[in-house]
PDB file of N, CA and C in Angstrom:
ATOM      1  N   UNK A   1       0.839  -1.176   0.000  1.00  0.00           N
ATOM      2  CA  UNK A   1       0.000   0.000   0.000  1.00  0.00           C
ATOM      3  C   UNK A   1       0.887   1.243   0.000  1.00  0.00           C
ATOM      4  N   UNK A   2       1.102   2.629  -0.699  1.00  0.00           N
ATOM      5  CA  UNK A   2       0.748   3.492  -0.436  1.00  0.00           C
ATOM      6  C   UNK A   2       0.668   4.197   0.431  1.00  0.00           C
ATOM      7  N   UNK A   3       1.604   5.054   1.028  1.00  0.00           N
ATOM      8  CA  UNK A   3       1.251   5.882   2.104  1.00  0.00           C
ATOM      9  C   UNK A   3      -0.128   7.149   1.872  1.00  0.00           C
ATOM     10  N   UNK A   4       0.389   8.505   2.292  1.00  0.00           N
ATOM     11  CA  UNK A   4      -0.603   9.179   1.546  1.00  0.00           C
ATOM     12  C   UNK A   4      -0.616  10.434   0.232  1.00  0.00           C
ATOM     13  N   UNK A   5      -1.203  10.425  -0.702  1.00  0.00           N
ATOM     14  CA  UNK A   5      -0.883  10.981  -1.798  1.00  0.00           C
ATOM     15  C   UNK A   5      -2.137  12.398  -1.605  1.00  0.00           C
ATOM     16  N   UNK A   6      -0.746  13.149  -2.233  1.00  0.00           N
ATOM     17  CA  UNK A   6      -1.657  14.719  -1.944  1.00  0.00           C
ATOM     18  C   UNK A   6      -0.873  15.370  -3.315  1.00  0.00           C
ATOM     19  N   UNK A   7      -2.439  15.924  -4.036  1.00  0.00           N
ATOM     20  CA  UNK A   7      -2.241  16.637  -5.424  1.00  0.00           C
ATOM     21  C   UNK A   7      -2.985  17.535  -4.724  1.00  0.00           C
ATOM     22  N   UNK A   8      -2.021  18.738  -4.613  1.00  0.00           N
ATOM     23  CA  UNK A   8      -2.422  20.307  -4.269  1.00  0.00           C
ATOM     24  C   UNK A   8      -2.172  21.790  -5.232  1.00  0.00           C
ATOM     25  N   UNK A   9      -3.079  22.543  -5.585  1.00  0.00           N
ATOM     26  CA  UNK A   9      -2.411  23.407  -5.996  1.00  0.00           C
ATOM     27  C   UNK A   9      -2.487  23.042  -7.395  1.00  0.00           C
ATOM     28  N   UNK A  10      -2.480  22.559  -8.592  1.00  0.00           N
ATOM     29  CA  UNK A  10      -2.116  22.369  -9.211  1.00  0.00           C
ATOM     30  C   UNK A  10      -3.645  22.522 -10.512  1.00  0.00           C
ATOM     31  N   UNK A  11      -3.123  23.937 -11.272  1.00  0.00           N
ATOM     32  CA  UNK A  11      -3.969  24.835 -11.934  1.00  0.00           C
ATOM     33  C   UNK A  11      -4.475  24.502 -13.178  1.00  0.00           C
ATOM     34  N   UNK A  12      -3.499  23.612 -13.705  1.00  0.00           N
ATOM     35  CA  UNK A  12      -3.612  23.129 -14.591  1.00  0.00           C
ATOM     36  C   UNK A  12      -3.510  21.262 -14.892  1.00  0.00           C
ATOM     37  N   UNK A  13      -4.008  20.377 -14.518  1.00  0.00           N
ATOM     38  CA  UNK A  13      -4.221  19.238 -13.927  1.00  0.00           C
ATOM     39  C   UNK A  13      -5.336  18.810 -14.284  1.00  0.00           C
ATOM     40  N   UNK A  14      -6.110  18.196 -15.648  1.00  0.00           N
ATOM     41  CA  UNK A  14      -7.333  18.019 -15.503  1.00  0.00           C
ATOM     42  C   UNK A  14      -7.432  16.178 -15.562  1.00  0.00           C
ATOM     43  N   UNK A  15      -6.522  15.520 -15.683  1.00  0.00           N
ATOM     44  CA  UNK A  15      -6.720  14.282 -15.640  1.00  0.00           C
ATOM     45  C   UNK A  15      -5.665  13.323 -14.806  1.00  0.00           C
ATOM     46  N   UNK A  16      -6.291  12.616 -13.695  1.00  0.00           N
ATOM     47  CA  UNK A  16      -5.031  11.540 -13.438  1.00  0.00           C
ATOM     48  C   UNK A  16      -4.683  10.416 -14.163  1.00  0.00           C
ATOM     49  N   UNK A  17      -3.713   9.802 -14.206  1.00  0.00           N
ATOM     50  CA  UNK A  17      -3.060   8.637 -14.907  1.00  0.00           C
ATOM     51  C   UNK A  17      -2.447   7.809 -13.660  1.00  0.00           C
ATOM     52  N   UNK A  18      -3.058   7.464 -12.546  1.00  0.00           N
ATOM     53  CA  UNK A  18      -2.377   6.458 -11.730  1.00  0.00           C
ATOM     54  C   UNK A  18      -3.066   5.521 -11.664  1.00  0.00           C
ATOM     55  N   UNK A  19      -2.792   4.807 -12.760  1.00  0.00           N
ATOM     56  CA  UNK A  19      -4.035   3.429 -13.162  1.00  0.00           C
ATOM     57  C   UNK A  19      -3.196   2.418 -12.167  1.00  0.00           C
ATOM     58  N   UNK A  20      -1.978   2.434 -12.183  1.00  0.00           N
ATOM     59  CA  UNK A  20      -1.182   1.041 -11.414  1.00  0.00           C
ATOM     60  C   UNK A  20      -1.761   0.861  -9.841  1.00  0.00           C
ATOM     61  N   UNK A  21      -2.345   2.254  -9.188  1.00  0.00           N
ATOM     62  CA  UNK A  21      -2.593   2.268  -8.026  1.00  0.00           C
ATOM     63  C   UNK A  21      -3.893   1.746  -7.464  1.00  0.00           C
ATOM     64  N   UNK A  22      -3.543   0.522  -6.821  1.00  0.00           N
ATOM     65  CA  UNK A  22      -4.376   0.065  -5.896  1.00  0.00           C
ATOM     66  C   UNK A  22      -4.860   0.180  -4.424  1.00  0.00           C
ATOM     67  N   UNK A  23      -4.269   0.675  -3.720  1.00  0.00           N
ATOM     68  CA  UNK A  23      -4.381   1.028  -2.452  1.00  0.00           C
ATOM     69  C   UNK A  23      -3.400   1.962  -2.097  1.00  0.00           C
ATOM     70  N   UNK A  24      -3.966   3.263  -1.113  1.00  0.00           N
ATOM     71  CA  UNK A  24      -3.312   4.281  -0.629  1.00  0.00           C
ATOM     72  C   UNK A  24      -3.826   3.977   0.351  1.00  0.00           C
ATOM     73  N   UNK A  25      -2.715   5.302   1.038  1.00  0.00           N
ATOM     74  CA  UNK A  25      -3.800   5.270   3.106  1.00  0.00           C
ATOM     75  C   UNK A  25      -4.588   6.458   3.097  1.00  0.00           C
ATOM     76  N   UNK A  26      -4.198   7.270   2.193  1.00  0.00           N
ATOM     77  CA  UNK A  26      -4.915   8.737   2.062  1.00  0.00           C
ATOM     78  C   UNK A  26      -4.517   9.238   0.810  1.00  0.00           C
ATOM     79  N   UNK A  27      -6.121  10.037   0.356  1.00  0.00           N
ATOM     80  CA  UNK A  27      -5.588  10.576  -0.840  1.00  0.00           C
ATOM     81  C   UNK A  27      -6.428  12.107  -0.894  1.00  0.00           C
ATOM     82  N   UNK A  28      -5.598  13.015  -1.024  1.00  0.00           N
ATOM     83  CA  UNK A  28      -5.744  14.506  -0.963  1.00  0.00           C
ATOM     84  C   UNK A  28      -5.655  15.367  -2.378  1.00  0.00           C
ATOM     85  N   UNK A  29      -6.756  15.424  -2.561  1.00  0.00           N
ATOM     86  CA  UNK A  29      -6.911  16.124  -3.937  1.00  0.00           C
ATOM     87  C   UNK A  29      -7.914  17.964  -3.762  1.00  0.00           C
ATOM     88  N   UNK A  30      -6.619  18.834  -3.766  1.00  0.00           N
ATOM     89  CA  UNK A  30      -7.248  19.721  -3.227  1.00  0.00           C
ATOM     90  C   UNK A  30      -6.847  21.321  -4.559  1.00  0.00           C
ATOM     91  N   UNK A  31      -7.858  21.816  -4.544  1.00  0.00           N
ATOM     92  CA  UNK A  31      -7.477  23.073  -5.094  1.00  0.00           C
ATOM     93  C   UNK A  31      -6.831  22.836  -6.440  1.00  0.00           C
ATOM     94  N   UNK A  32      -7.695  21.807  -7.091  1.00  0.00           N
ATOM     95  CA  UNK A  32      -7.301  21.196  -8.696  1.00  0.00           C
ATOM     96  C   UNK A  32      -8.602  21.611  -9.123  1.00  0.00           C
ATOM     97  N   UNK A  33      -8.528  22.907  -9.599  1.00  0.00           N
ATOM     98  CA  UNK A  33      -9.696  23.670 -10.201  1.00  0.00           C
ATOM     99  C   UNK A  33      -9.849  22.941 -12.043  1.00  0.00           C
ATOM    100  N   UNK A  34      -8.810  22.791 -12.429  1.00  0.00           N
ATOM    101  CA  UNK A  34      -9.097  21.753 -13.975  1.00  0.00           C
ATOM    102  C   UNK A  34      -9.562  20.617 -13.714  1.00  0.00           C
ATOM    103  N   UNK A  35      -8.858  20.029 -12.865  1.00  0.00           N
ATOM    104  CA  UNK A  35      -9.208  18.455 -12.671  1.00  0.00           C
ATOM    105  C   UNK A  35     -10.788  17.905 -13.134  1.00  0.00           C
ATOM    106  N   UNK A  36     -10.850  17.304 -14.112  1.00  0.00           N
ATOM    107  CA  UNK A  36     -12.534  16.914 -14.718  1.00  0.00           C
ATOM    108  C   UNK A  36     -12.441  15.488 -14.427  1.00  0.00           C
ATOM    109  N   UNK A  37     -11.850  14.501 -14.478  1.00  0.00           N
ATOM    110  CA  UNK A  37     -12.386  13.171 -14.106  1.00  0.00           C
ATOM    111  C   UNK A  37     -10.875  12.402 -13.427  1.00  0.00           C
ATOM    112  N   UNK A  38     -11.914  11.321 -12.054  1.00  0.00           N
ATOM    113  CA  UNK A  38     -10.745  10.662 -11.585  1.00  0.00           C
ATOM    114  C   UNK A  38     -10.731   9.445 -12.024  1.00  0.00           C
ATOM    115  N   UNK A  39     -11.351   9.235 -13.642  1.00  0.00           N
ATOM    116  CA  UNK A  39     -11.359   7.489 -14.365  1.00  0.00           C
ATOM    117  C   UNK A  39     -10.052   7.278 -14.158  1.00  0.00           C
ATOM    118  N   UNK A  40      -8.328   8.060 -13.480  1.00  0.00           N
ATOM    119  CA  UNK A  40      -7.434   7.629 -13.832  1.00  0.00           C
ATOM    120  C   UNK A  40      -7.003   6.558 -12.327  1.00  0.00           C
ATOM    121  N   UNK A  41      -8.305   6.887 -11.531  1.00  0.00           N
ATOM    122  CA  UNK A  41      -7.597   6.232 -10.359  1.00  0.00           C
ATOM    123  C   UNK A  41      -8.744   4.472 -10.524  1.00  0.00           C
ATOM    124  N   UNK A  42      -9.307   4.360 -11.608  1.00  0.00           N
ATOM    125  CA  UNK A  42      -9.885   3.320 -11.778  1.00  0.00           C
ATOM    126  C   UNK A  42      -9.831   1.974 -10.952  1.00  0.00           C
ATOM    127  N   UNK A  43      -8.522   1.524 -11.120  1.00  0.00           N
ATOM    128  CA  UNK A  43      -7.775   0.585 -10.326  1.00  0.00           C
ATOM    129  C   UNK A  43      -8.109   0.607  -9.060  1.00  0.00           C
ATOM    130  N   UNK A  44      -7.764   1.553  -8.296  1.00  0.00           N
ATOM    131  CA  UNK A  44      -8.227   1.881  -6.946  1.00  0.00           C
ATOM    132  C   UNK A  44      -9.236   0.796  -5.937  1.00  0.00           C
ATOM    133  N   UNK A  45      -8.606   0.074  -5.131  1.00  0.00           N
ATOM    134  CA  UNK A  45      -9.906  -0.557  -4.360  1.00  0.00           C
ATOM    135  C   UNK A  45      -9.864  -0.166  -2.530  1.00  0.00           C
ATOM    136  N   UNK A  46      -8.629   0.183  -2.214  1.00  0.00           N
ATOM    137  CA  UNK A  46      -8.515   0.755  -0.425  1.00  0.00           C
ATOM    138  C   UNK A  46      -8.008   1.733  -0.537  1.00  0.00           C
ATOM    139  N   UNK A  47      -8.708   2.795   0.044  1.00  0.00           N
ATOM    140  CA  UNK A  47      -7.980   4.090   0.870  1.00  0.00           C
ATOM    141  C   UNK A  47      -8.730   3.976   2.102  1.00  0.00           C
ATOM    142  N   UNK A  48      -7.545   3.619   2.983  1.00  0.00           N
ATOM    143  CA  UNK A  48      -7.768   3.341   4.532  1.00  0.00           C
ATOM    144  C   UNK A  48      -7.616   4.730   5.316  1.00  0.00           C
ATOM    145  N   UNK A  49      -6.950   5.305   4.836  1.00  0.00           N
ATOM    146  CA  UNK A  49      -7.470   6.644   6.236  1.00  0.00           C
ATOM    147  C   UNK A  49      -7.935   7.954   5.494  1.00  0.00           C
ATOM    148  N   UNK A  50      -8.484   7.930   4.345  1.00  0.00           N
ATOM    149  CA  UNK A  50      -9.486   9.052   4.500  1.00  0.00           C
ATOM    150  C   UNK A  50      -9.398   9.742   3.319  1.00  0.00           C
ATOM    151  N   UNK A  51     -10.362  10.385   2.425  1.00  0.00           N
ATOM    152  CA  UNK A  51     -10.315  10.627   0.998  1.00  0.00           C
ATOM    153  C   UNK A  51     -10.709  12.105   0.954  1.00  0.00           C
ATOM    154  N   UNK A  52     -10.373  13.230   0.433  1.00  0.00           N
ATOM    155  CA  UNK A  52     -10.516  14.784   0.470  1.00  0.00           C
ATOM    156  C   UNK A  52     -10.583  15.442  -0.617  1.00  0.00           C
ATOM    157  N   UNK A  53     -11.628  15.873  -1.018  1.00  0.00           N
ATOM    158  CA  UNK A  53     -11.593  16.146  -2.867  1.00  0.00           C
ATOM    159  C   UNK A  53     -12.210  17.624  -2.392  1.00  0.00           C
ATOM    160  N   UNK A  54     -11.166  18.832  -2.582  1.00  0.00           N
ATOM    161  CA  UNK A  54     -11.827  20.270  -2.458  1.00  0.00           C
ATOM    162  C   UNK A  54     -11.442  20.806  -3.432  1.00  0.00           C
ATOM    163  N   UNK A  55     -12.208  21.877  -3.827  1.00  0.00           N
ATOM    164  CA  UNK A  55     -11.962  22.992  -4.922  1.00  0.00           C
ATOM    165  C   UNK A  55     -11.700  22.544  -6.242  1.00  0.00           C
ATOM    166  N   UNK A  56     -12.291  21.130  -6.871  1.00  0.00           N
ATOM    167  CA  UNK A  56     -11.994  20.828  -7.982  1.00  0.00           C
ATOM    168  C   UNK A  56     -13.340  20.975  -8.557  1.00  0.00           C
ATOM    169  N   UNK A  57     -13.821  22.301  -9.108  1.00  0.00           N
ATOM    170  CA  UNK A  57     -14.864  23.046  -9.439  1.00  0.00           C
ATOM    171  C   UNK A  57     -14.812  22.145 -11.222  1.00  0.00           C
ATOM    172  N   UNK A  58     -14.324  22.047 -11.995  1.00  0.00           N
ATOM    173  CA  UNK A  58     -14.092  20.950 -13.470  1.00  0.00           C
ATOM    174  C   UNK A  58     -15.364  19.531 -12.905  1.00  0.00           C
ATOM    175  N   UNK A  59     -14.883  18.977 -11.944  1.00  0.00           N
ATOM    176  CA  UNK A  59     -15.534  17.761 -11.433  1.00  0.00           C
ATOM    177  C   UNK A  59     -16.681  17.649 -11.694  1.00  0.00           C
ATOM    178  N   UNK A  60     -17.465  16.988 -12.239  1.00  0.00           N
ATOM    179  CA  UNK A  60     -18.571  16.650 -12.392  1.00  0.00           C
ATOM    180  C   UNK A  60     -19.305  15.151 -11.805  1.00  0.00           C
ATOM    181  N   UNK A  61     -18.474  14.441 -11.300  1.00  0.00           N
ATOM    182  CA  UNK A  61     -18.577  12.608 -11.569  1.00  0.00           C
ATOM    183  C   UNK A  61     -17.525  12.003 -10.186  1.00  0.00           C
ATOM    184  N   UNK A  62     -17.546  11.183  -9.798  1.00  0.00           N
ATOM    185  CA  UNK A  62     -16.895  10.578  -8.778  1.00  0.00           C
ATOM    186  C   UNK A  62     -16.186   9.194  -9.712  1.00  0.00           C
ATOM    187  N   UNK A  63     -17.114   8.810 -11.153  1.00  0.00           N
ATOM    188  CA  UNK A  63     -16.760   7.769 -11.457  1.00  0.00           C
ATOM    189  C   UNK A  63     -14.696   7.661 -11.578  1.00  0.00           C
ATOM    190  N   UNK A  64     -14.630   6.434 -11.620  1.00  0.00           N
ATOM    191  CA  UNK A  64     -12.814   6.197 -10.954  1.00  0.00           C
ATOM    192  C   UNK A  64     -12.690   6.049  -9.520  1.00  0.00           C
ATOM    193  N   UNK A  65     -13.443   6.156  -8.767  1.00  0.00           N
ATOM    194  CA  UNK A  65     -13.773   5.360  -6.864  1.00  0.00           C
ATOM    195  C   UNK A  65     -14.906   4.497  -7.284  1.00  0.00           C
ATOM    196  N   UNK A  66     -15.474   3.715  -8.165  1.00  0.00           N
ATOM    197  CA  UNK A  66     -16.328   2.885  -8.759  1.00  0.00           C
ATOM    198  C   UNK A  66     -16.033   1.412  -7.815  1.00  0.00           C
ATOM    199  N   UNK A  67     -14.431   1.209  -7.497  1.00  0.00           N
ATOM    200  CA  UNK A  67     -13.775  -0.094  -7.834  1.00  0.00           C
ATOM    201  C   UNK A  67     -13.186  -0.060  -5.883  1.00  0.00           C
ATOM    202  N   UNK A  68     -13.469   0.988  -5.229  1.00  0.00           N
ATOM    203  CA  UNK A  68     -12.982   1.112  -3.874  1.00  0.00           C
ATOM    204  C   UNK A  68     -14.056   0.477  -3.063  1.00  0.00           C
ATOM    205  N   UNK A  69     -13.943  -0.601  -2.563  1.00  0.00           N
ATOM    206  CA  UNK A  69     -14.306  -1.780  -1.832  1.00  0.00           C
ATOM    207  C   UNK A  69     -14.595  -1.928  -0.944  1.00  0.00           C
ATOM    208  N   UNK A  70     -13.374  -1.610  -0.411  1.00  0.00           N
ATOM    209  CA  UNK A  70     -12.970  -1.528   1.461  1.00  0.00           C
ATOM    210  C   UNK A  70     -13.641   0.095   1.770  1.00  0.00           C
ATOM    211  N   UNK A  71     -14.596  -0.287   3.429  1.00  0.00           N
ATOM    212  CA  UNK A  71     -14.424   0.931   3.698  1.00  0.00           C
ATOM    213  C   UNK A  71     -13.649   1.991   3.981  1.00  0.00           C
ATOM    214  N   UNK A  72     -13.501   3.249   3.577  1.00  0.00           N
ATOM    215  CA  UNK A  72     -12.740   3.843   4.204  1.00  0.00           C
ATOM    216  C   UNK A  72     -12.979   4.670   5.392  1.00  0.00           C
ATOM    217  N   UNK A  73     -11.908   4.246   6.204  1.00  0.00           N
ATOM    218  CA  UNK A  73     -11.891   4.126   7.350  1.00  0.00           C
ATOM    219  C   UNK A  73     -11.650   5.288   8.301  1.00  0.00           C
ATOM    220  N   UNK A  74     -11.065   6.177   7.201  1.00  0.00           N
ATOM    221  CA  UNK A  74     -11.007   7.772   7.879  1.00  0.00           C
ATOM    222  C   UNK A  74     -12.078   8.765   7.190  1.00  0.00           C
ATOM    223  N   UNK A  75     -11.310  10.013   7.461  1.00  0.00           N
ATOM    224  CA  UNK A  75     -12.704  10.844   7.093  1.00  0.00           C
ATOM    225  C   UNK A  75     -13.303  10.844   5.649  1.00  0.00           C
ATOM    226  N   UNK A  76     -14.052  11.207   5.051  1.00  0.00           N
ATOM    227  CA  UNK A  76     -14.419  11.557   3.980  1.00  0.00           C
ATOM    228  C   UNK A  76     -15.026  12.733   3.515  1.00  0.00           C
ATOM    229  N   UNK A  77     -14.174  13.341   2.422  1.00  0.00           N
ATOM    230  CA  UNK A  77     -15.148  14.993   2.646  1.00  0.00           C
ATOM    231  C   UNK A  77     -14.324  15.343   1.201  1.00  0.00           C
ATOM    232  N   UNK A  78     -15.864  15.616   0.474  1.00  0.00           N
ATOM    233  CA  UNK A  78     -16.044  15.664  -0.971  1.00  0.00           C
ATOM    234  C   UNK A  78     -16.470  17.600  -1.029  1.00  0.00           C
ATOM    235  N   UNK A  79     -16.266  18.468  -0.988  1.00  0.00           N
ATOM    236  CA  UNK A  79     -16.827  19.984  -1.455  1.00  0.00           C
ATOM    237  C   UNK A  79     -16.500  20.464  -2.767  1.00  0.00           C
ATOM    238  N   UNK A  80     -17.549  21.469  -3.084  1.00  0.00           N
ATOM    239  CA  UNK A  80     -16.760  22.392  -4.288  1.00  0.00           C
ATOM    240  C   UNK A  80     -16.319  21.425  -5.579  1.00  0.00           C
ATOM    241  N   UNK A  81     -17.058  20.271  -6.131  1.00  0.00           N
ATOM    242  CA  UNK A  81     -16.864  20.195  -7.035  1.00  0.00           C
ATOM    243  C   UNK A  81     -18.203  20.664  -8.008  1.00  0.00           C
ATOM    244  N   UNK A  82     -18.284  20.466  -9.737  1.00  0.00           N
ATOM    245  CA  UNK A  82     -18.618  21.389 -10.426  1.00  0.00           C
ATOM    246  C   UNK A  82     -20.150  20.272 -10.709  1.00  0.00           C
ATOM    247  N   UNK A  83     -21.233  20.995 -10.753  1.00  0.00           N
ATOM    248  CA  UNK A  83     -22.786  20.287 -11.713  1.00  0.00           C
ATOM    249  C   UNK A  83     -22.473  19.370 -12.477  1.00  0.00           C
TER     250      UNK A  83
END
């Protein structure tokens, strides 16, 4: 597993590509105002301590956490993404 992964800041960012990743402990996706879809975290089945998606106003869809299994076990807190 994965410790914890944090994409901050980052203005121009509208797609991930971490298809290899299967389990993190945390994943911090904050203030990725391009960011439009997370199909890149597809793979994805555990994030054990806690998932944070702010200010990614592009967002429309959650699809790409489709395939996350396990509960996660820390916080969860989704704001500010886009209609």
């Amino acid at each position: 597993m994965c410790g914890t992964i944090s994409l901050i800041d980052n203005l121009y960012l509208a797609n991930l590509d971490l298809g290899a990743l299967t389990s993190v402990g945390a994943l911090i996706l904050y203030n990725n105002p391009a960011l439009s879809s997370l199909t890149g975290l597809s793979n994805l089945t555990t994030v054990s301590n806690g998932l944070w998606v702010f200010g990614s106003t592009a967002l429309t869809s959650l699809d790409g956490l489709n395939n996350v299994s396990s509960p996660i076990a820390g916080l969860l807190e989704i704001t500010a993404i886009g209609n």
